[in-house]
N, C-alpha and C. Protein backbone atom coordinates (compact mmCIF):
# COMPACT_ATOMS: atom_id res chain seq x y z
N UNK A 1 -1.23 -4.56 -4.45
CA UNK A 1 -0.67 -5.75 -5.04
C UNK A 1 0.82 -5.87 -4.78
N UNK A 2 1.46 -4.94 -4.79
CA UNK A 2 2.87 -4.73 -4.17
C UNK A 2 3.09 -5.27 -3.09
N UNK A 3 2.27 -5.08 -1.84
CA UNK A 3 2.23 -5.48 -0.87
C UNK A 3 2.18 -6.27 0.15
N UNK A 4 0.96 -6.58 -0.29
CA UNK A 4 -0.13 -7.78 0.18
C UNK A 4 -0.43 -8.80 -1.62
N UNK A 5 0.64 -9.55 -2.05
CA UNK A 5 -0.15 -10.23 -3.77
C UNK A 5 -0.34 -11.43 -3.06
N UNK A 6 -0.68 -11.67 -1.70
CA UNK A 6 -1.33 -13.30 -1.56
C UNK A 6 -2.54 -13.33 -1.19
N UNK A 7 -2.42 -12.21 -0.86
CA UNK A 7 -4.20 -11.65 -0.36
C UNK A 7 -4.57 -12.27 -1.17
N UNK A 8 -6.07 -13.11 -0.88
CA UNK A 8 -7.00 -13.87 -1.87
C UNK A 8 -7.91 -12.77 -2.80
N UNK A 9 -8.28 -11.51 -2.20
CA UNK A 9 -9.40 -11.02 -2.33
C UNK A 9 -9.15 -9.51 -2.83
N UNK A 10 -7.81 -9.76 -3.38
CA UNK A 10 -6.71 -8.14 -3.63
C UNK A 10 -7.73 -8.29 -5.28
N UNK A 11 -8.12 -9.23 -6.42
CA UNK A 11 -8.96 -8.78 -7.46
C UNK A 11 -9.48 -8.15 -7.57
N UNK A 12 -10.30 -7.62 -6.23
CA UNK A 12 -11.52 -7.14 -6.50
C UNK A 12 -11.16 -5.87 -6.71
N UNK A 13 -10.24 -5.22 -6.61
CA UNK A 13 -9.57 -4.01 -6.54
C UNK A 13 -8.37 -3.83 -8.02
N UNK A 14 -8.72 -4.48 -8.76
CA UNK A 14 -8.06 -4.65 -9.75
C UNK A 14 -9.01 -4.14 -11.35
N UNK A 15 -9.04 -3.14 -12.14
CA UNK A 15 -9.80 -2.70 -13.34
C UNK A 15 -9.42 -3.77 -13.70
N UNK A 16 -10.95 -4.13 -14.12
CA UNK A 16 -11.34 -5.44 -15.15
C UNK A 16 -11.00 -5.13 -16.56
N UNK A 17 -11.00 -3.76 -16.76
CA UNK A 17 -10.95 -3.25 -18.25
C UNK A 17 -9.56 -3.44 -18.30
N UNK A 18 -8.78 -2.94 -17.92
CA UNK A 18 -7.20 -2.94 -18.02
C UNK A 18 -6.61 -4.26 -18.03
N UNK A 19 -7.38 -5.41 -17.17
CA UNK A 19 -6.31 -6.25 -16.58
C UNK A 19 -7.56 -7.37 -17.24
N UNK A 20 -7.37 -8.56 -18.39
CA UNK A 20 -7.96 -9.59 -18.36
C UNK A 20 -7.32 -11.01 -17.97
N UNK A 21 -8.12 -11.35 -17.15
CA UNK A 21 -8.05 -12.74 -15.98
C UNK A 21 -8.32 -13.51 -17.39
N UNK A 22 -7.43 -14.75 -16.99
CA UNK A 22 -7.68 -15.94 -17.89
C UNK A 22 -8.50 -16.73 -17.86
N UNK A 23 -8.70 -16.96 -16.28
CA UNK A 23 -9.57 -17.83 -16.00
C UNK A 23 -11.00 -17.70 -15.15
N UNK A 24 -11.94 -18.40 -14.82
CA UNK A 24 -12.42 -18.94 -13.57
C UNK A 24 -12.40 -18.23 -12.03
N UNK A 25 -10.53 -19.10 -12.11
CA UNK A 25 -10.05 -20.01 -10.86
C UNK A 25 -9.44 -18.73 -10.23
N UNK A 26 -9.70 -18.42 -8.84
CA UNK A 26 -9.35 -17.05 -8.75
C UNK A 26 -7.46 -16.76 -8.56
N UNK A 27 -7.09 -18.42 -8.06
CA UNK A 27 -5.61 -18.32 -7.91
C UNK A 27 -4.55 -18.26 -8.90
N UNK A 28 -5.37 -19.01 -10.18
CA UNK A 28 -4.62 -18.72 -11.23
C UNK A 28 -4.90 -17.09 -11.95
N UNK A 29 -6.05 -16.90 -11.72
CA UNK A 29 -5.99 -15.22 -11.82
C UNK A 29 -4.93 -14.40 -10.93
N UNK A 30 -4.93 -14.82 -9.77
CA UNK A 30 -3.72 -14.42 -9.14
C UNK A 30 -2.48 -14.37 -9.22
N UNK A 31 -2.04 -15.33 -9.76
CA UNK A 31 -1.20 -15.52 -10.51
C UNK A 31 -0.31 -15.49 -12.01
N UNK A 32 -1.33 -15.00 -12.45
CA UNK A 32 -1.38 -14.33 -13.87
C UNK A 32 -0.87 -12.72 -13.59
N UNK A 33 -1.85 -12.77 -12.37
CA UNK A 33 -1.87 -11.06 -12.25
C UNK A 33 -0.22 -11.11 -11.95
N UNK A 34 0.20 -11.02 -10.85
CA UNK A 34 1.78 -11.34 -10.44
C UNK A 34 2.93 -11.48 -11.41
N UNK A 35 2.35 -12.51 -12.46
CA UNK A 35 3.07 -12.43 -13.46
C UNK A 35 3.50 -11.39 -14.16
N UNK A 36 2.16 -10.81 -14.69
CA UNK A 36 2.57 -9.79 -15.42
C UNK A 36 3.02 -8.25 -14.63
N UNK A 37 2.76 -7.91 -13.35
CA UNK A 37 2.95 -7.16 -12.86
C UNK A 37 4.73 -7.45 -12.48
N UNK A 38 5.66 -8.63 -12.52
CA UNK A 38 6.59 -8.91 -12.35
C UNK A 38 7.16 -8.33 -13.78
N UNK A 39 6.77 -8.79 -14.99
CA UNK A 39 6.93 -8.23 -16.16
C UNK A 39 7.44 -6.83 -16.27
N UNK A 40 5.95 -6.46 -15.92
CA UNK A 40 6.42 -5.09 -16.20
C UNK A 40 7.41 -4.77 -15.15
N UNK A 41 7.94 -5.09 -14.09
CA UNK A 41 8.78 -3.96 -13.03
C UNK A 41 10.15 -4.87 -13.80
N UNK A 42 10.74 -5.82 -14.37
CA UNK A 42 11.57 -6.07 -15.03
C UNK A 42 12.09 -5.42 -16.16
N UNK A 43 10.94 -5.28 -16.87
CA UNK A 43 11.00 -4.49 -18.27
C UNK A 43 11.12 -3.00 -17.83
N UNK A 44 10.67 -2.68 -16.90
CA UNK A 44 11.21 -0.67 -16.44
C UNK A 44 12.17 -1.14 -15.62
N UNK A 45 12.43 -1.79 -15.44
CA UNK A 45 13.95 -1.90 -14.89
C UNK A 45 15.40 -2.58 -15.47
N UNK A 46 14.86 -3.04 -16.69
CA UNK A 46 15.47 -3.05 -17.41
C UNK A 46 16.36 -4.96 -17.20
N UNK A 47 15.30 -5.05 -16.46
CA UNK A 47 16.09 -6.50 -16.05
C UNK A 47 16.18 -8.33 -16.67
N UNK A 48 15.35 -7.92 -17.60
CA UNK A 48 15.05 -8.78 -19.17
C UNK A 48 13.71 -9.92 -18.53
N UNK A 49 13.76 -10.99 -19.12
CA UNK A 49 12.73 -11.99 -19.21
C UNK A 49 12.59 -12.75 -18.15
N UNK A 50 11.44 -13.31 -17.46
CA UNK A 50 11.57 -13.95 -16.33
C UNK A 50 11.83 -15.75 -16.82
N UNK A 51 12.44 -15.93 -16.01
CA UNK A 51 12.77 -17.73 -16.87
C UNK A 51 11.52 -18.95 -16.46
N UNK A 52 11.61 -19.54 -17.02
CA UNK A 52 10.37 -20.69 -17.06
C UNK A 52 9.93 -20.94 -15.70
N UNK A 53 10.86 -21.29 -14.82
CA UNK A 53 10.68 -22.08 -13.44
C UNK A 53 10.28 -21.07 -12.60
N UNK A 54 10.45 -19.71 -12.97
CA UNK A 54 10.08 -18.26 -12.05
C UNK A 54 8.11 -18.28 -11.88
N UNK A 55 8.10 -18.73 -12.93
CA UNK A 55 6.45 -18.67 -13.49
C UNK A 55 5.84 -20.19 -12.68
N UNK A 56 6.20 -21.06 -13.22
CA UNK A 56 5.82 -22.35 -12.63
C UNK A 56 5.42 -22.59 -11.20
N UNK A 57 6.61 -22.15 -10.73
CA UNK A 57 6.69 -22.57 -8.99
C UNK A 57 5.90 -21.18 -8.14
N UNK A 58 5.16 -20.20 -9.11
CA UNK A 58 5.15 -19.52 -7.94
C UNK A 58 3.91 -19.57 -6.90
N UNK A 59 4.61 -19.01 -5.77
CA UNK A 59 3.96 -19.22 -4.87
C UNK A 59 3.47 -17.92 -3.96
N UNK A 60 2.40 -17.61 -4.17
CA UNK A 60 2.39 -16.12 -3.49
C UNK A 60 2.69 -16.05 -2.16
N UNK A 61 2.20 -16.71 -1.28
CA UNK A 61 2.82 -16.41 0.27
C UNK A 61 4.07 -16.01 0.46
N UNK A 62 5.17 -17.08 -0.33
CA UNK A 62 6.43 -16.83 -0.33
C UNK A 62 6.98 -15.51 -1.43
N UNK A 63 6.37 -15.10 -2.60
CA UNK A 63 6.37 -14.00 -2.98
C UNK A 63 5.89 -12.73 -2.28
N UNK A 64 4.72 -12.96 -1.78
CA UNK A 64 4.48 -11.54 -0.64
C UNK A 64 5.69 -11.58 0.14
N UNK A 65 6.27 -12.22 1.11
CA UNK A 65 7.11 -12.04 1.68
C UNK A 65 8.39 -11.84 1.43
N UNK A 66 8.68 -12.20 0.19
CA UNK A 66 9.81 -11.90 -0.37
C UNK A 66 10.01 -10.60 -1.00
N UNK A 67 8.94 -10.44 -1.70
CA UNK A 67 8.82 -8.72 -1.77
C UNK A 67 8.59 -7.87 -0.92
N UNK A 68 8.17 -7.90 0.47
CA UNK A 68 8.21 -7.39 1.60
C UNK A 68 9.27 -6.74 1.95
N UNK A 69 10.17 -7.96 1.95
CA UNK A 69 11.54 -7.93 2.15
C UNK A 69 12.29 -7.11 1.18
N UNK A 70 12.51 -6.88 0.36
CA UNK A 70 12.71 -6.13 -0.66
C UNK A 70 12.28 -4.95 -0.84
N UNK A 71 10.58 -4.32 -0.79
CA UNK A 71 9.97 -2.95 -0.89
C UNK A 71 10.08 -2.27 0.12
N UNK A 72 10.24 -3.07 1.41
CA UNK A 72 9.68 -2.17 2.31
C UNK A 72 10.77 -1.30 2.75
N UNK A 73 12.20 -1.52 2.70
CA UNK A 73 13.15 -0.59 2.86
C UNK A 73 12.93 0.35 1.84
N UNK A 74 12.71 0.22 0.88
CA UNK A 74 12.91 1.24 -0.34
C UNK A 74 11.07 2.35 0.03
N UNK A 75 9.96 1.23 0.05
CA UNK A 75 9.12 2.18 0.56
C UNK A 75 9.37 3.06 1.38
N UNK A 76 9.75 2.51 2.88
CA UNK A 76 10.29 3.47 3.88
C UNK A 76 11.26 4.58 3.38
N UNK A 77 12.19 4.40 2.70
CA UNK A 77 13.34 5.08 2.41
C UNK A 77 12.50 6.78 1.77
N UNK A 78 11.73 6.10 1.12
CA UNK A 78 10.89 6.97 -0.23
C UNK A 78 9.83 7.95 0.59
N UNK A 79 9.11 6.98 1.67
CA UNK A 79 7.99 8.08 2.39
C UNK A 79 8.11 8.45 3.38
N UNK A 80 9.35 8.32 4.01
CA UNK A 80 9.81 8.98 5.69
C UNK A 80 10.20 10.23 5.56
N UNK A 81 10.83 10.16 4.67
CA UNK A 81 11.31 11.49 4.83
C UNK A 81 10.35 12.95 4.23
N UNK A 82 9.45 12.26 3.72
CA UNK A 82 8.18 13.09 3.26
C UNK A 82 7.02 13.36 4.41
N UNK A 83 6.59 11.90 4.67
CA UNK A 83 6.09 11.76 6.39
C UNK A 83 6.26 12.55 7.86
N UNK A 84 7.84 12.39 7.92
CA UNK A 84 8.40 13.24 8.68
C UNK A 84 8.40 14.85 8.77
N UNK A 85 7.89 15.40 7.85
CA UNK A 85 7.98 16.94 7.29
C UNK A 85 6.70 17.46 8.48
N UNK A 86 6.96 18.34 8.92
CA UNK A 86 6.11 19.06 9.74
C UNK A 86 4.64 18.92 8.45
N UNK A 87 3.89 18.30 8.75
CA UNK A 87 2.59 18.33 8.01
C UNK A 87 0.96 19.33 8.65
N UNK A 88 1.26 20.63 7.99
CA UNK A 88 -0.13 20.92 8.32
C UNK A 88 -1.24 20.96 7.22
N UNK A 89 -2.10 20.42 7.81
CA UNK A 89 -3.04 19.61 6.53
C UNK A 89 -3.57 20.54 6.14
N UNK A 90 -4.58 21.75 6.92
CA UNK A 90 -5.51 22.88 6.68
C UNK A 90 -4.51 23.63 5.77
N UNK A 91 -3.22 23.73 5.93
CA UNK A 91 -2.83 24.52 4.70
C UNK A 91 -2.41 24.00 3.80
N UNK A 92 -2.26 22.61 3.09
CA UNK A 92 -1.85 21.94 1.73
C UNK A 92 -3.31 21.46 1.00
N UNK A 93 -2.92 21.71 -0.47
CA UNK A 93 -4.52 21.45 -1.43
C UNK A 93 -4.85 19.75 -0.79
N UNK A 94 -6.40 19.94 -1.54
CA UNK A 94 -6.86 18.05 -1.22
C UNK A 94 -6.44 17.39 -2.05
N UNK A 95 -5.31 18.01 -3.56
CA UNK A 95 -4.64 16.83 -3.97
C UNK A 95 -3.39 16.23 -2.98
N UNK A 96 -3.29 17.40 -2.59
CA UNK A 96 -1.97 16.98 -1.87
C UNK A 96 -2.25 15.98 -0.50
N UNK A 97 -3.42 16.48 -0.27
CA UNK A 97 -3.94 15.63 1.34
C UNK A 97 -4.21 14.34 0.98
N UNK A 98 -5.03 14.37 -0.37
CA UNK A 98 -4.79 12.71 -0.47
C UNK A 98 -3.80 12.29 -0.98
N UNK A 99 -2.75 12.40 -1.35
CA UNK A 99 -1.07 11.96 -1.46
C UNK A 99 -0.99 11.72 -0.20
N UNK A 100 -1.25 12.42 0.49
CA UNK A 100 -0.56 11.90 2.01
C UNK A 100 -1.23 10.60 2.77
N UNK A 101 -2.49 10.77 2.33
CA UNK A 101 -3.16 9.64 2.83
C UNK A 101 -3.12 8.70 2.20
N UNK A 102 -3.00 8.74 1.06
CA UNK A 102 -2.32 7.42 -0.03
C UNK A 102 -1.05 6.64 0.40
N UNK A 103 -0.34 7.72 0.54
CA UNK A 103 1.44 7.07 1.31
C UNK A 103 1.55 6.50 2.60
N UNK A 104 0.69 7.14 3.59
CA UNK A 104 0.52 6.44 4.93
C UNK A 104 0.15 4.90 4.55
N UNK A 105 -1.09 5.18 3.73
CA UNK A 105 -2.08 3.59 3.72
C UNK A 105 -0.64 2.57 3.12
N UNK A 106 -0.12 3.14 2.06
CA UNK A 106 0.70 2.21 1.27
C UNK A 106 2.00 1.56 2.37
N UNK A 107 2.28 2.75 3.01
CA UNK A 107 3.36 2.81 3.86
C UNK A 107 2.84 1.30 5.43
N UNK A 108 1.77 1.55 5.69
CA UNK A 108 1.79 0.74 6.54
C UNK A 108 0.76 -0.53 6.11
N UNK A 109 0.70 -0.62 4.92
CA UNK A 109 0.39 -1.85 4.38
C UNK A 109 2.01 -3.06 4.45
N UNK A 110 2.85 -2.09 3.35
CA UNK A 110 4.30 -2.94 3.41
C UNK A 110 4.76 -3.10 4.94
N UNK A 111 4.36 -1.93 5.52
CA UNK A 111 5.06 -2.22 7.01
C UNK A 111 4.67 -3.36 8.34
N UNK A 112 2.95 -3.07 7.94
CA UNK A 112 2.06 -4.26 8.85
C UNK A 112 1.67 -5.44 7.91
N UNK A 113 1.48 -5.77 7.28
CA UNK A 113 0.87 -6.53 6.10
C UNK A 113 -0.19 -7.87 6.56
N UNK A 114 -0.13 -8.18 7.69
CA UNK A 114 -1.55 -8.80 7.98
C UNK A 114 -2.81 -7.86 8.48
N UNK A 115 -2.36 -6.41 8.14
CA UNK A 115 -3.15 -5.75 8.73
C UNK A 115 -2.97 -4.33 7.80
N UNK A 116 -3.01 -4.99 6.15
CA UNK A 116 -2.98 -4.29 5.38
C UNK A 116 -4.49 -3.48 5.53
N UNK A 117 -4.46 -2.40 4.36
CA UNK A 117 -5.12 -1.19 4.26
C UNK A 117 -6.04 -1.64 3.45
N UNK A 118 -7.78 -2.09 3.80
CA UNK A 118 -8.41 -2.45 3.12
C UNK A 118 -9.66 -1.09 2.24
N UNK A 119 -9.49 -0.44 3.04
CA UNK A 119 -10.13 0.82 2.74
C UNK A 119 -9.71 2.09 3.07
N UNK A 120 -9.88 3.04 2.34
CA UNK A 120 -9.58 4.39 2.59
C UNK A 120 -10.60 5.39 2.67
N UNK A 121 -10.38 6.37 3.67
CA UNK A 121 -12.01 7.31 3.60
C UNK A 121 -11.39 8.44 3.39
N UNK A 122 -11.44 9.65 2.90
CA UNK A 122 -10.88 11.09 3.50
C UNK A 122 -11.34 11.86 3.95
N UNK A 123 -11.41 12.14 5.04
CA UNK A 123 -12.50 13.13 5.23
C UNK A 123 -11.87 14.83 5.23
N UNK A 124 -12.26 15.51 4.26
CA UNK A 124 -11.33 16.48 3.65
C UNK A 124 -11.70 18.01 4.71
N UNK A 125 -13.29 17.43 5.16
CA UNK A 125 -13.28 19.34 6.25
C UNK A 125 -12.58 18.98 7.30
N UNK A 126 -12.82 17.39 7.86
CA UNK A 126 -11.61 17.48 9.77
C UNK A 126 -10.20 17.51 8.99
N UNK A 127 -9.80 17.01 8.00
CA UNK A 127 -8.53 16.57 7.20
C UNK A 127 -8.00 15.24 8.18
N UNK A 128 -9.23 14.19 8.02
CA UNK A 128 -8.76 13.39 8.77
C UNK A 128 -8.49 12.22 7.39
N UNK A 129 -7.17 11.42 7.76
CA UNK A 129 -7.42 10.00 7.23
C UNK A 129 -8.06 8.57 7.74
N UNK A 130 -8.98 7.84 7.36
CA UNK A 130 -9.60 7.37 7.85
C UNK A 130 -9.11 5.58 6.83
N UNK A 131 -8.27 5.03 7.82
CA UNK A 131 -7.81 4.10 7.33
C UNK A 131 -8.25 2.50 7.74
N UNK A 132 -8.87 1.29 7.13
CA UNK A 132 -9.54 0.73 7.72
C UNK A 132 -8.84 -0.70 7.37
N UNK A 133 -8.35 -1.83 8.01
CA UNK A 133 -8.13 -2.82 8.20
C UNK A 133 -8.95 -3.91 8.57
N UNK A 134 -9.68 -4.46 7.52
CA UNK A 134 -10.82 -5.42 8.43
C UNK A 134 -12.02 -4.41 8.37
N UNK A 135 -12.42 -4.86 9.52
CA UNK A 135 -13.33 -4.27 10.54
C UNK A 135 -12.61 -3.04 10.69
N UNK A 136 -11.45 -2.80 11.76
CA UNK A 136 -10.81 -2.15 12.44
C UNK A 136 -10.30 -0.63 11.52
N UNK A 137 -10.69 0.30 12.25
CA UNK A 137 -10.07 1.69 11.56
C UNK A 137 -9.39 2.23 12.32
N UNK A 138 -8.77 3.19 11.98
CA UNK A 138 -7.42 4.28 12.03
C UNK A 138 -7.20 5.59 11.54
N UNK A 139 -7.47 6.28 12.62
CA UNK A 139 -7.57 7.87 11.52
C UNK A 139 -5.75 8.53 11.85
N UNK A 140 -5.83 8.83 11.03
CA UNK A 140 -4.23 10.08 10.94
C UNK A 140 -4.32 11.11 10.59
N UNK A 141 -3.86 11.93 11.42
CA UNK A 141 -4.56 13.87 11.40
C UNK A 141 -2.91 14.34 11.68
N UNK A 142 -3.28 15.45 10.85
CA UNK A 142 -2.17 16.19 11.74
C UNK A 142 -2.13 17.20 12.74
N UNK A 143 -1.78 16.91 14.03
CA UNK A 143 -1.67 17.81 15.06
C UNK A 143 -0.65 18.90 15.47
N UNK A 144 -0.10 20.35 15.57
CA UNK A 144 0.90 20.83 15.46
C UNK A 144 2.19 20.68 14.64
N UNK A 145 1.77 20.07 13.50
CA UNK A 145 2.82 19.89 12.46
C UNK A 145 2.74 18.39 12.07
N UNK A 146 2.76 17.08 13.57
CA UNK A 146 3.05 15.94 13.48
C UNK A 146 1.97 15.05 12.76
N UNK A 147 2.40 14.56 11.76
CA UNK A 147 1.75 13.83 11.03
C UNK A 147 1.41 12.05 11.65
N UNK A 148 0.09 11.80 12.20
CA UNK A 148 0.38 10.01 12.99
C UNK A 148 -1.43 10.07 13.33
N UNK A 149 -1.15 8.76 13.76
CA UNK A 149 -2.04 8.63 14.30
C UNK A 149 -3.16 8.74 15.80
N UNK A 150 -4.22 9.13 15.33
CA UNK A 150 -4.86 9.79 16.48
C UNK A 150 -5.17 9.15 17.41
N UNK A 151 -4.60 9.37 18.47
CA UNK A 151 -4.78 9.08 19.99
C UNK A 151 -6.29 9.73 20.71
N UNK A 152 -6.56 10.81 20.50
CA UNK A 152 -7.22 11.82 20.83
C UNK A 152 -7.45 12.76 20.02
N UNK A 153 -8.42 14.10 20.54
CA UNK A 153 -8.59 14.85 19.79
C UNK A 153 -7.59 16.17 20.09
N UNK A 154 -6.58 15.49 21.07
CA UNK A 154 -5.58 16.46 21.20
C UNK A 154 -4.38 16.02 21.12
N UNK A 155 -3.98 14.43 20.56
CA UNK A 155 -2.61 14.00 20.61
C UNK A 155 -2.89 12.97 19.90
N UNK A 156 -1.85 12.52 18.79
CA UNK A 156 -1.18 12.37 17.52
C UNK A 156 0.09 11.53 18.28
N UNK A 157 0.41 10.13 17.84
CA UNK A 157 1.43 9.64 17.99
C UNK A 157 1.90 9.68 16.65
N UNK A 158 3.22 10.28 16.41
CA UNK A 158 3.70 10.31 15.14
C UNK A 158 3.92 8.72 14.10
N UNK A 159 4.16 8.97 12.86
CA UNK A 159 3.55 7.45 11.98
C UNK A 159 5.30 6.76 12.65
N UNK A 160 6.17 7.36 12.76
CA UNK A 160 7.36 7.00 12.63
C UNK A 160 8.18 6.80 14.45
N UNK A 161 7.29 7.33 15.32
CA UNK A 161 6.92 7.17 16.84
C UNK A 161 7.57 6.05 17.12
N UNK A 162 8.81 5.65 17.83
CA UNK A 162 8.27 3.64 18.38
C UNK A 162 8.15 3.92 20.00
């Protein structure tokens, strides 16, 4: 929701128990949702009440992108330098392996975002991540330390590679 909040179809991924939709209409659910998820990152940030016209006009396309603009330096800032760490998977626990595969997906959701992270697989004996866009998947292994995505079963372009 950070990411991708114009996505039409980001609800379905949303606890029904936690989070009650007002309506129906799935955009004004969308928009509800946004709302309050704006709420709260104000209120832990200490940044007070959102004003009338903030609520009214919004528009998610232009909010995804505007928060784009905004997270994705601070995402990057937050998981590169974790990313970057010589990663060997066979020796860190599977909490830790899925942290890593959590941060990639998140990481190149803000980074690609029409080609956000619609699914996640782990597969914990290859220690592969199995990341899926669409149709389209993406595994990320780590090969000799480098943490990226798999080219082969012998080469790894690193996540941070250009």
């Amino acid at each position: 929701m950070i990411t991708v909040p114009e996505e039409k179809t980001i609800l379905l991924f949303v606890d029904s128990e936690e989070t009650v939709m007002p309506s129906d209409d799935n955009m004004t659910n969308l928009k509800h949702y946004q709302y309050n998820m704006g709420l709260k990152i104000k209120n832990a940030l200490g940044l007070g009440e959102l004003a009338n016209d903030e609520t009214e006009s919004l528009n998610l396309e232009t909010l995804g992108k505007n928060r784009r603009n905004f997270t994705r330096p601070a995402i990057t800032n937050i998981i590169q330098p974790i990313l970057e760490k010589p990663v060997y998977a066979h020796r860190i626990t599977a909490a830790a392996f899925r942290r890593l595969c959590r941060l990639t997906a998140i990481y190149l959701s803000a980074t690609f975002p029409d080609w956000y992270i619609t699914k996640l697989i782990i597969d914990y004996e290859k220690r592969d991540c199995i990341l899926f866009h669409g149709r389209q998947q993406s595994i990320y292994r780590s090969l000799d330390g480098i943490w990226g995505f798999l080219m082969s079963e012998i080469a790894v372009r690193g996540l941070f590679s250009h």
